[in-house]
N, C-alpha and C. Protein backbone atom coordinates (compact mmCIF):
# COMPACT_ATOMS: atom_id res chain seq x y z
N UNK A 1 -12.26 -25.17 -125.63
CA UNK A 1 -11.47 -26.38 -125.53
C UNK A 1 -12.15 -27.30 -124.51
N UNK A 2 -12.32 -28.28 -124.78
CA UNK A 2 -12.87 -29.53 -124.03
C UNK A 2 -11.83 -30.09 -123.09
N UNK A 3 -12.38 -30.60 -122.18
CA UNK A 3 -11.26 -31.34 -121.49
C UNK A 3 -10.66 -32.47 -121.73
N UNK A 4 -11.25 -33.44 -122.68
CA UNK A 4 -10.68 -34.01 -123.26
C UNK A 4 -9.72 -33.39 -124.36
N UNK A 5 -10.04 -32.59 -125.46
CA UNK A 5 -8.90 -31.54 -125.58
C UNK A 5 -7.87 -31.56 -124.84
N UNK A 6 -8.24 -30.49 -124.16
CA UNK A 6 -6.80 -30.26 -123.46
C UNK A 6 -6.15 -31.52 -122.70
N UNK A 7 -6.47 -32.56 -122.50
CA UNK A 7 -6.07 -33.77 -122.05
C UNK A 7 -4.99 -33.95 -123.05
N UNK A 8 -5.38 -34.33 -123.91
CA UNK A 8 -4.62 -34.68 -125.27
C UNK A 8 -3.66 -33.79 -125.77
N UNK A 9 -3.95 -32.29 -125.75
CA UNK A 9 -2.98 -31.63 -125.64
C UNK A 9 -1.77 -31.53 -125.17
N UNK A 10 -2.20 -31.73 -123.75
CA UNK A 10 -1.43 -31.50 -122.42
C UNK A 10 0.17 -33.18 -122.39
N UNK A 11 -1.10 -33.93 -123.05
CA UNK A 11 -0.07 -35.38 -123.28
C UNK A 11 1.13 -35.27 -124.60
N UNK A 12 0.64 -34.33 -125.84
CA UNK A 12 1.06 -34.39 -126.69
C UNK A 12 2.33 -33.54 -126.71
N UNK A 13 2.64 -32.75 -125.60
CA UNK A 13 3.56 -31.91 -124.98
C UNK A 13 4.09 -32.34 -124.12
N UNK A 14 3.76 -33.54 -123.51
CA UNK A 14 4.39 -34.35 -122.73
C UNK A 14 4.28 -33.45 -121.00
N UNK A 15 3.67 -32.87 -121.34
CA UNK A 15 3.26 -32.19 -119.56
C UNK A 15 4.16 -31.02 -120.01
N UNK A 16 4.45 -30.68 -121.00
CA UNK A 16 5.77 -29.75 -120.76
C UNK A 16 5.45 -28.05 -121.78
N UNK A 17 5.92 -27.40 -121.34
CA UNK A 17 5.96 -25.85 -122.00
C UNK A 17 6.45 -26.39 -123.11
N UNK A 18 5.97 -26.09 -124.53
CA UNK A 18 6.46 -26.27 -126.45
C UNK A 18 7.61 -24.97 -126.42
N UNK A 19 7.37 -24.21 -125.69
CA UNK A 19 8.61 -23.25 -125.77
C UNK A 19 9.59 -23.43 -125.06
N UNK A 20 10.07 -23.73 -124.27
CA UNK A 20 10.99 -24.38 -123.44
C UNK A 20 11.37 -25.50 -122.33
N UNK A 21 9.92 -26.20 -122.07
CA UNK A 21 10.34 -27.37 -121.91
C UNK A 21 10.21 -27.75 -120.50
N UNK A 22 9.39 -26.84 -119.24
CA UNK A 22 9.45 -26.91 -118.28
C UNK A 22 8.62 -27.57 -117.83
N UNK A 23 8.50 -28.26 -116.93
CA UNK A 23 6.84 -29.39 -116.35
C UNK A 23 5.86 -28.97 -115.60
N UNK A 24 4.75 -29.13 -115.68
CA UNK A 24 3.67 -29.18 -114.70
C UNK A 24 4.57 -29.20 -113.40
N UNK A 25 5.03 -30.72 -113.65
CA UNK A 25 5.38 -30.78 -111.89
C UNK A 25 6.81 -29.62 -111.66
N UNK A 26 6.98 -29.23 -112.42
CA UNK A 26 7.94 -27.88 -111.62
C UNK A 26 7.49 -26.89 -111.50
N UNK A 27 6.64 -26.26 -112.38
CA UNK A 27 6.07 -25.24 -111.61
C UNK A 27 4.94 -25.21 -110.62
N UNK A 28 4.29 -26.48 -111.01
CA UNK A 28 3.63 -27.22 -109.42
C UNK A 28 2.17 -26.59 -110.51
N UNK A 29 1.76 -26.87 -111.42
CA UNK A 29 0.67 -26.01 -111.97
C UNK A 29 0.45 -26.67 -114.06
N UNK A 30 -0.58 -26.62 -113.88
CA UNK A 30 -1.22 -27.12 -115.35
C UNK A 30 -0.48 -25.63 -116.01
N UNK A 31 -0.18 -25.79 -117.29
CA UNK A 31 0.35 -24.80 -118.53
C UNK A 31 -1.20 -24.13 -118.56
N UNK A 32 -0.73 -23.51 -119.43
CA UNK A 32 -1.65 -22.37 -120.50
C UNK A 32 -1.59 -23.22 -122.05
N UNK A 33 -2.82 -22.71 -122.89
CA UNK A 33 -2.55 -22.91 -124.20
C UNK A 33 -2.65 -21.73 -125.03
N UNK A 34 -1.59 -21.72 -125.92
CA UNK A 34 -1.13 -20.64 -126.81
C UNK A 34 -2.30 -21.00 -128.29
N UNK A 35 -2.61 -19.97 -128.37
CA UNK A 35 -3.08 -20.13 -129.80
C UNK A 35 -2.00 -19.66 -130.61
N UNK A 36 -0.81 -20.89 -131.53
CA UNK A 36 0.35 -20.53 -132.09
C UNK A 36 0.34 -19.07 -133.13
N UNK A 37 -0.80 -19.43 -133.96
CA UNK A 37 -1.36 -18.25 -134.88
C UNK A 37 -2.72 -17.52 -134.29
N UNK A 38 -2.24 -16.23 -133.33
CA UNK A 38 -3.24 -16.10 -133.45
C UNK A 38 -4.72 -15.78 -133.43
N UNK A 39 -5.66 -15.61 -133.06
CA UNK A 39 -6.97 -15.58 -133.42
C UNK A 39 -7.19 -13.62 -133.95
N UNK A 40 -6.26 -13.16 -133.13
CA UNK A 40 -6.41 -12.10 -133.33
C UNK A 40 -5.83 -11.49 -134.72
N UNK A 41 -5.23 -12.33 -135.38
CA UNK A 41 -4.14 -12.67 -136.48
C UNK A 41 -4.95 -13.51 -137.25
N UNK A 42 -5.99 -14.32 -137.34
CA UNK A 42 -7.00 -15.29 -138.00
C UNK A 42 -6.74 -16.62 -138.05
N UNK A 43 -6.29 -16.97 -136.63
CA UNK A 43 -5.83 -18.00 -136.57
C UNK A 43 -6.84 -19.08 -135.88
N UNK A 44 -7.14 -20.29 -136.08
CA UNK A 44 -8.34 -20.86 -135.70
C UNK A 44 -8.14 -21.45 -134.47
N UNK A 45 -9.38 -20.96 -133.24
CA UNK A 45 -9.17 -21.63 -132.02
C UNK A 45 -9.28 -23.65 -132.12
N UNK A 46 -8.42 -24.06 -132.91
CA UNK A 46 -8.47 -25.75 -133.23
C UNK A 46 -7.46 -26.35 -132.91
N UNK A 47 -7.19 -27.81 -132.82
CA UNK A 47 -5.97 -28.43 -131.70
C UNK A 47 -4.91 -28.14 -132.51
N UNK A 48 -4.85 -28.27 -133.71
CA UNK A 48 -3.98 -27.98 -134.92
C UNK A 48 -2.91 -26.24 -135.03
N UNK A 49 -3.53 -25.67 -133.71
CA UNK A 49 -3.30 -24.45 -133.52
C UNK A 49 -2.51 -24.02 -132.34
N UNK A 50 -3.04 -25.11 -131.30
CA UNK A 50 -2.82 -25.05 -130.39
C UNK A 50 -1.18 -25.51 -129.90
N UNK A 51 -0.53 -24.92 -129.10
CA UNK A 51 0.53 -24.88 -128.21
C UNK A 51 0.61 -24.90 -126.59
N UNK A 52 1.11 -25.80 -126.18
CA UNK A 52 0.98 -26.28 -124.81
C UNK A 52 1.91 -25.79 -124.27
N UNK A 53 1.74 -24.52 -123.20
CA UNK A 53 3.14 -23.27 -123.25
C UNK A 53 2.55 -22.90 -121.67
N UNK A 54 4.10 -22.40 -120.84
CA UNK A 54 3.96 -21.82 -119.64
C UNK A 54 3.24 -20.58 -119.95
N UNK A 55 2.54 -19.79 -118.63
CA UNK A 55 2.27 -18.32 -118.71
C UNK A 55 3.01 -17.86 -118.90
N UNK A 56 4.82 -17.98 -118.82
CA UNK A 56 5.37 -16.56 -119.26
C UNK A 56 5.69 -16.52 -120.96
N UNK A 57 5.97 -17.53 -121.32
CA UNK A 57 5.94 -17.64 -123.38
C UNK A 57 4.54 -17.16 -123.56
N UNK A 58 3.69 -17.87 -123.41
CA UNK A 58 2.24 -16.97 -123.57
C UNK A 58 2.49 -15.58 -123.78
N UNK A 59 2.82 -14.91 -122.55
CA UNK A 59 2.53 -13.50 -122.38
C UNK A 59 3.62 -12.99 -123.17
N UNK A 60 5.05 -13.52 -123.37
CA UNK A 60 5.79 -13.20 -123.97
C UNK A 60 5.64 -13.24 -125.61
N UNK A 61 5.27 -14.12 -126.18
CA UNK A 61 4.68 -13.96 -127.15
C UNK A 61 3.55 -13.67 -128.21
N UNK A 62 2.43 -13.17 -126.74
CA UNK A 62 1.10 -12.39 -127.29
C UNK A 62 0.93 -12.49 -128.71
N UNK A 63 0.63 -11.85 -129.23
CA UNK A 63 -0.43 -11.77 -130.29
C UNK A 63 0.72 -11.54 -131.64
N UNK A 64 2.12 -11.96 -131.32
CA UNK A 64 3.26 -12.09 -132.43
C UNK A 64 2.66 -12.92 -133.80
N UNK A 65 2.81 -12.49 -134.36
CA UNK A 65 2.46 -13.49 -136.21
C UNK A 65 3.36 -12.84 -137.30
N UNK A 66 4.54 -13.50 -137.72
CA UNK A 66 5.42 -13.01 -138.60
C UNK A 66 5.62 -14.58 -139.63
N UNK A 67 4.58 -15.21 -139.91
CA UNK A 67 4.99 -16.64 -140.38
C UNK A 67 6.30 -16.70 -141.32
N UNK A 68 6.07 -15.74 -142.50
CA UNK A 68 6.98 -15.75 -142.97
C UNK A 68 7.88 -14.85 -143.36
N UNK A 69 8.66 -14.59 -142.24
CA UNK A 69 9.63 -13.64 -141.68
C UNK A 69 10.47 -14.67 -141.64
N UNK A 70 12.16 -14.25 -141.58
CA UNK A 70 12.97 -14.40 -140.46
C UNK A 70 12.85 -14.46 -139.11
N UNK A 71 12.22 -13.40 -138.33
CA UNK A 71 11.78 -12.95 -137.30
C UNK A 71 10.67 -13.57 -137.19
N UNK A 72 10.08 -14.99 -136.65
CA UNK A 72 9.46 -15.11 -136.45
C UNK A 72 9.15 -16.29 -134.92
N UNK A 73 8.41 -16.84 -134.37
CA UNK A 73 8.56 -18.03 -133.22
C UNK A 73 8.72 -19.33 -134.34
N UNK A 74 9.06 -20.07 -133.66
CA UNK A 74 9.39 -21.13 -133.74
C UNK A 74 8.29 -21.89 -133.42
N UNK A 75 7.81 -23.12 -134.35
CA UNK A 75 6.48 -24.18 -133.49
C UNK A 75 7.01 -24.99 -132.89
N UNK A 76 6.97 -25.78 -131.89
CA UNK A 76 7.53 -26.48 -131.06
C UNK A 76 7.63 -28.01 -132.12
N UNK A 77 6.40 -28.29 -132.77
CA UNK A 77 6.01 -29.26 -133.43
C UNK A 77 6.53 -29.59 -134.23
N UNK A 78 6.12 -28.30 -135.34
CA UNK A 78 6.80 -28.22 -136.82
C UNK A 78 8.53 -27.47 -137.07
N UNK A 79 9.06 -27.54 -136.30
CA UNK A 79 10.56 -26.77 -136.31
C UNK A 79 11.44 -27.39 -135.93
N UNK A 80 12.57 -27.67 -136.59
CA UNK A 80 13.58 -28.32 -135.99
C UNK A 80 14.12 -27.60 -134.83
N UNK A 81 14.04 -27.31 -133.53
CA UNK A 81 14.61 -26.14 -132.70
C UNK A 81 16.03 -26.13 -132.49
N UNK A 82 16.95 -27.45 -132.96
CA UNK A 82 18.33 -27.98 -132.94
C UNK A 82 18.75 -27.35 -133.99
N UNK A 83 18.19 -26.95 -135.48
CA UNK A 83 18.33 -26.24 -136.20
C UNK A 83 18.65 -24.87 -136.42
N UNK A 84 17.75 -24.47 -135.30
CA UNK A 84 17.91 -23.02 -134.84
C UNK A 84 18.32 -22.27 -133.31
N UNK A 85 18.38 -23.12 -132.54
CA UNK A 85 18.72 -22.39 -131.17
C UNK A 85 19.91 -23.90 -130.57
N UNK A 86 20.91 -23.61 -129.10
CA UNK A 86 22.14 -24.57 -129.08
C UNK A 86 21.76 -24.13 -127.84
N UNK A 87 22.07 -25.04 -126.70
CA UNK A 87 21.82 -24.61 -125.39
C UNK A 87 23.66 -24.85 -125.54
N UNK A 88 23.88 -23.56 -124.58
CA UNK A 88 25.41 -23.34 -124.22
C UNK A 88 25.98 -23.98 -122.85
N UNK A 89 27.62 -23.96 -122.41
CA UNK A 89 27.26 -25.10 -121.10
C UNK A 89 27.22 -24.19 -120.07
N UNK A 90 27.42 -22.99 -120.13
CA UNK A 90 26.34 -21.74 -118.97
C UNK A 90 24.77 -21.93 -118.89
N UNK A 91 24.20 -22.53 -119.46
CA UNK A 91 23.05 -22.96 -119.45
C UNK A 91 21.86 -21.67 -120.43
N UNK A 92 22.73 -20.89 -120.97
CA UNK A 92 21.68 -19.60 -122.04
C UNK A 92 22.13 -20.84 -122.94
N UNK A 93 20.55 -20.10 -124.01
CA UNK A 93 21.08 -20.38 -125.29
C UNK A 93 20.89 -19.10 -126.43
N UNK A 94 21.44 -20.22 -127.43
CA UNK A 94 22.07 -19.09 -128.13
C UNK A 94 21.43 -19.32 -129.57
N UNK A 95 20.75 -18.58 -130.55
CA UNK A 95 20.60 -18.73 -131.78
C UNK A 95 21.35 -18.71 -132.74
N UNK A 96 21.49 -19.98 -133.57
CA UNK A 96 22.20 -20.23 -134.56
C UNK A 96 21.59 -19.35 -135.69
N UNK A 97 20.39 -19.25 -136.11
CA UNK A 97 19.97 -18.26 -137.27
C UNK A 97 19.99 -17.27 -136.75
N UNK A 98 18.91 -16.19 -138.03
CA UNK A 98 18.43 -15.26 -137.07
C UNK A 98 16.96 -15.42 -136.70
N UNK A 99 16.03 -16.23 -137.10
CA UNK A 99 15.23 -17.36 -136.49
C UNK A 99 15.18 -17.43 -135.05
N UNK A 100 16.40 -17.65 -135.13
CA UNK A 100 16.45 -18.80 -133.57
C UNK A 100 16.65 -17.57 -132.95
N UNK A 101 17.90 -16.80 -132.77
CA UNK A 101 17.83 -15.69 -132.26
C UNK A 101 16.74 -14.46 -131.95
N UNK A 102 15.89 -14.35 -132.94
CA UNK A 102 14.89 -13.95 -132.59
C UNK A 102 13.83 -14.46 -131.75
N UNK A 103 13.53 -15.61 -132.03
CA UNK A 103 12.77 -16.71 -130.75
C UNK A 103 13.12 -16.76 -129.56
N UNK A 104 14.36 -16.74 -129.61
CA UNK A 104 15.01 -16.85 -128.13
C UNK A 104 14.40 -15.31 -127.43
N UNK A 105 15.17 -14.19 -128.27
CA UNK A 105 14.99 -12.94 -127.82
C UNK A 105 13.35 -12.58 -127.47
N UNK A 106 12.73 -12.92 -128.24
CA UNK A 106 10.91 -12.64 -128.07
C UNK A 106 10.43 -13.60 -127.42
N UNK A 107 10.75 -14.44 -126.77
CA UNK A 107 10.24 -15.57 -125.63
C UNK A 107 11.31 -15.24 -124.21
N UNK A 108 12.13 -15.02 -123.92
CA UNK A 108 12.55 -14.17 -123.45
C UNK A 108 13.32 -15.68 -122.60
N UNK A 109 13.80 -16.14 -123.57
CA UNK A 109 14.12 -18.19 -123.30
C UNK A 109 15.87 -17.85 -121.81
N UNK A 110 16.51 -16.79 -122.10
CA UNK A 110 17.34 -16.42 -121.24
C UNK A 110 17.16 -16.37 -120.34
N UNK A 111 15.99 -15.73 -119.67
CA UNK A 111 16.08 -15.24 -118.33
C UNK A 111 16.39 -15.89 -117.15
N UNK A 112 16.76 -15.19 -116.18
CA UNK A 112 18.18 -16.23 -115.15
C UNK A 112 17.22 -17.32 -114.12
N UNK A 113 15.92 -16.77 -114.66
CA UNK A 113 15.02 -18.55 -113.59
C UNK A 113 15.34 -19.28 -114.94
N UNK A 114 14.88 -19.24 -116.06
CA UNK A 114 14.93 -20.46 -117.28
C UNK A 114 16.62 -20.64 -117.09
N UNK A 115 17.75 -20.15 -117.27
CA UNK A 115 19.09 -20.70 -117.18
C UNK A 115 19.14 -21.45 -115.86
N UNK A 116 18.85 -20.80 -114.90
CA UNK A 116 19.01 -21.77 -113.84
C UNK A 116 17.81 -23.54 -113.73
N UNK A 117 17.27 -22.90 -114.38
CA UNK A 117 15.86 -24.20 -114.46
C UNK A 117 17.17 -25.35 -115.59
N UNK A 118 17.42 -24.77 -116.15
CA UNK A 118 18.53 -25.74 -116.91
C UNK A 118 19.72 -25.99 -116.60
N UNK A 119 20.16 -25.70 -115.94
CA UNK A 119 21.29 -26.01 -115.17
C UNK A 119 20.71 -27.18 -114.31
N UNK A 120 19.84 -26.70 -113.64
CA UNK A 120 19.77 -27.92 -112.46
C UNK A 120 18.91 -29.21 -113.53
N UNK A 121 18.34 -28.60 -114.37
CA UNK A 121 17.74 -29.73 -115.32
C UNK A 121 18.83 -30.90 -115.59
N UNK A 122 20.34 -30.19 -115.79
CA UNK A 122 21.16 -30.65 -116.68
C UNK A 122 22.20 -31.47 -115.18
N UNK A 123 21.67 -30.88 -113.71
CA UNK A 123 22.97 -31.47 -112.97
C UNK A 123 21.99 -32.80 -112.68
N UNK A 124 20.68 -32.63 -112.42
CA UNK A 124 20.10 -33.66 -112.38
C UNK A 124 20.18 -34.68 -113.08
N UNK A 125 20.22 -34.58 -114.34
CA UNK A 125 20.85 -35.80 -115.27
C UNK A 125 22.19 -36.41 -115.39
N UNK A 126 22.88 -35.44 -114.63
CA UNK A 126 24.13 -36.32 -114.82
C UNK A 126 24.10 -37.02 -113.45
N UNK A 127 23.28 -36.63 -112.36
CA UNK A 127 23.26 -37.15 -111.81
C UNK A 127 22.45 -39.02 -111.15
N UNK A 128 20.92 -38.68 -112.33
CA UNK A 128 20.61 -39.93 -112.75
C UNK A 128 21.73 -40.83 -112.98
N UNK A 129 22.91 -40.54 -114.37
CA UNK A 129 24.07 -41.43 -114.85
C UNK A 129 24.73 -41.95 -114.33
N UNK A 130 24.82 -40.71 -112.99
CA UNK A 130 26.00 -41.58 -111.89
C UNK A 130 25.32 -42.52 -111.14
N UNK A 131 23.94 -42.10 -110.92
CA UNK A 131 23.59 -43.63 -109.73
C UNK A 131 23.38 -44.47 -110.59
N UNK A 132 22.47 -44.16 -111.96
CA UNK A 132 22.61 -45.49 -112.69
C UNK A 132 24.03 -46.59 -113.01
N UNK A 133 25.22 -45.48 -113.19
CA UNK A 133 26.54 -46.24 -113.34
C UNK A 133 26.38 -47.16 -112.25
N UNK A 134 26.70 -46.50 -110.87
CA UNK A 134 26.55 -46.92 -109.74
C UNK A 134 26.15 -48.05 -109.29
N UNK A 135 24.72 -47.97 -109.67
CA UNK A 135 23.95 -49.11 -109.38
C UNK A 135 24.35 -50.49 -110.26
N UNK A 136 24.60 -50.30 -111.45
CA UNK A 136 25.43 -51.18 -112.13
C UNK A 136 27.08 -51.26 -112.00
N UNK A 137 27.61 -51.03 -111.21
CA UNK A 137 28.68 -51.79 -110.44
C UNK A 137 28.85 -52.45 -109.67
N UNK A 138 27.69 -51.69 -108.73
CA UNK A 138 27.14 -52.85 -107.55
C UNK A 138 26.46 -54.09 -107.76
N UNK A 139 25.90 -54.06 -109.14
CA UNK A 139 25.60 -55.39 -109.23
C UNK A 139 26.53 -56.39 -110.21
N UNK A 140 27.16 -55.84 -110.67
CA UNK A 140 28.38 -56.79 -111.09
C UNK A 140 29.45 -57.28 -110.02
N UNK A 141 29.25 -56.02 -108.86
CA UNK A 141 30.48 -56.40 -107.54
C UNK A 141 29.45 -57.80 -107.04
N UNK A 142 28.15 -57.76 -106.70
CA UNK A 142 27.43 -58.59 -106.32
C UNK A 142 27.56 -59.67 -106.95
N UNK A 143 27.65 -59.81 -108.21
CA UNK A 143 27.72 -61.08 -109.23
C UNK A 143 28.82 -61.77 -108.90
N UNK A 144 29.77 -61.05 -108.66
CA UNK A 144 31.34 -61.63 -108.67
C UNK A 144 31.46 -61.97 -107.17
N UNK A 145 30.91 -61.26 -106.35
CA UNK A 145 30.93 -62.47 -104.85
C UNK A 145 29.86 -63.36 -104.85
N UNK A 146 28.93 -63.51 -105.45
CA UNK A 146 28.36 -64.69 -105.22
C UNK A 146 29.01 -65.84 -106.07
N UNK A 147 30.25 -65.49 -107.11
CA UNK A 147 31.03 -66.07 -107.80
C UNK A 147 31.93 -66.70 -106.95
N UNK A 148 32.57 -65.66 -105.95
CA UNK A 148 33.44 -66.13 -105.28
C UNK A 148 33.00 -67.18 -104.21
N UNK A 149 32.32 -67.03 -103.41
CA UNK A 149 31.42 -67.69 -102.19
C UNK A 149 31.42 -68.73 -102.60
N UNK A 150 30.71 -69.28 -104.14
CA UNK A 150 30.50 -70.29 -104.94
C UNK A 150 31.81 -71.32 -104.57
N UNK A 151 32.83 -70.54 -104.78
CA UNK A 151 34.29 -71.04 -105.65
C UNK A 151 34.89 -71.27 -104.38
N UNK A 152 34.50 -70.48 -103.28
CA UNK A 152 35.16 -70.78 -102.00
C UNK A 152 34.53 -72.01 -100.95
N UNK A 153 32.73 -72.09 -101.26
CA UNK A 153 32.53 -73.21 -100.54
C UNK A 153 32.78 -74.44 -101.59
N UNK A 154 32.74 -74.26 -102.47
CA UNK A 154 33.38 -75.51 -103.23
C UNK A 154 34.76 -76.40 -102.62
N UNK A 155 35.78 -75.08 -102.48
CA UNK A 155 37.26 -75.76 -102.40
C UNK A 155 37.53 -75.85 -100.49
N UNK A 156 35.84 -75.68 -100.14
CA UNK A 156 36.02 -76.25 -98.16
C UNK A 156 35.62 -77.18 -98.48
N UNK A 157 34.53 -77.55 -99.36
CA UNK A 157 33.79 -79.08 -99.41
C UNK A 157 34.42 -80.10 -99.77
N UNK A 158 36.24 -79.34 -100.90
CA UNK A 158 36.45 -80.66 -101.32
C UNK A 158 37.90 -80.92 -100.11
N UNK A 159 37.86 -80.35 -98.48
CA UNK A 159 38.95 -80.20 -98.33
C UNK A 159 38.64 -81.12 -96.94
């Protein structure tokens, strides 16, 4: 893999694990790339192959190839994952098939750092909402006193 490769890779994943979704900047560290199918399975070391995945999906999903199984991973790319797995509001998730359930179970998507990595994923965003609300009250409170100020040196000027 070239570094331009993996550049492009790394963007096309958005900085993030294809198996669950975690960032560079949280684990403080560049991903791994998964060969989705493979090589040992005859899968071609090509970008078309490739999966932009933490070390632990990596290791968790080694040298797995069940394409067309039930039982098989999920591509981050090609899979609807809303289709097959529901994040719960305990922060596990849960497989809707047996697809998803199996993905979950062989990536090992439960474990109590990934639930907690989503939890705080999830308090953090609501917490974006509130300062964003926030911040847009304050500027409508702002709008409406410079409304008032307006309306008040008006009725000294005409007095």
């Amino acid at each position: 893999m070239t570094a331009t490769e993996r550049a492009v890779l790394r963007q096309l994943y958005n900085f993030c694990c294809g198996y669950y979704g975690v960032s560079e900047t949280d684990v403080g560290a560049g991903l791994t790339t998964d060969r989705f199918q493979p090589t040992s399975r005859g899968g071609a070391d090509t970008p078309v192959n490739w999966v932009y995945c933490c070390f632990a999906c990596n290791i968790a999903k080694g040298a797995y190839w069940q394409p067309d199984s039930l039982q098989r991973i999920l591509h981050p790319l090609h899979d609807n994952l809303s289709e097959h797995i529901l994040e719960q509001e305990d922060g596990t998730l849960q497989g809707l098939t047996s697809t998803g359930h199996f993905h979950t179970a062989q990536l090992r998507l439960n474990r109590p750092a990934l639930v907690a990595y989503r939890l705080e994923k999830r308090r953090r965003e609501q917490e974006r909402i509130h300062h964003t609300e926030v911040l847009q009250r304050l500027a409508e409170a702002q709008q409406e006193l410079r409304f008032l100020r307006q309306r008040l040196e008006q009725q000294l000027g005409r007095e």
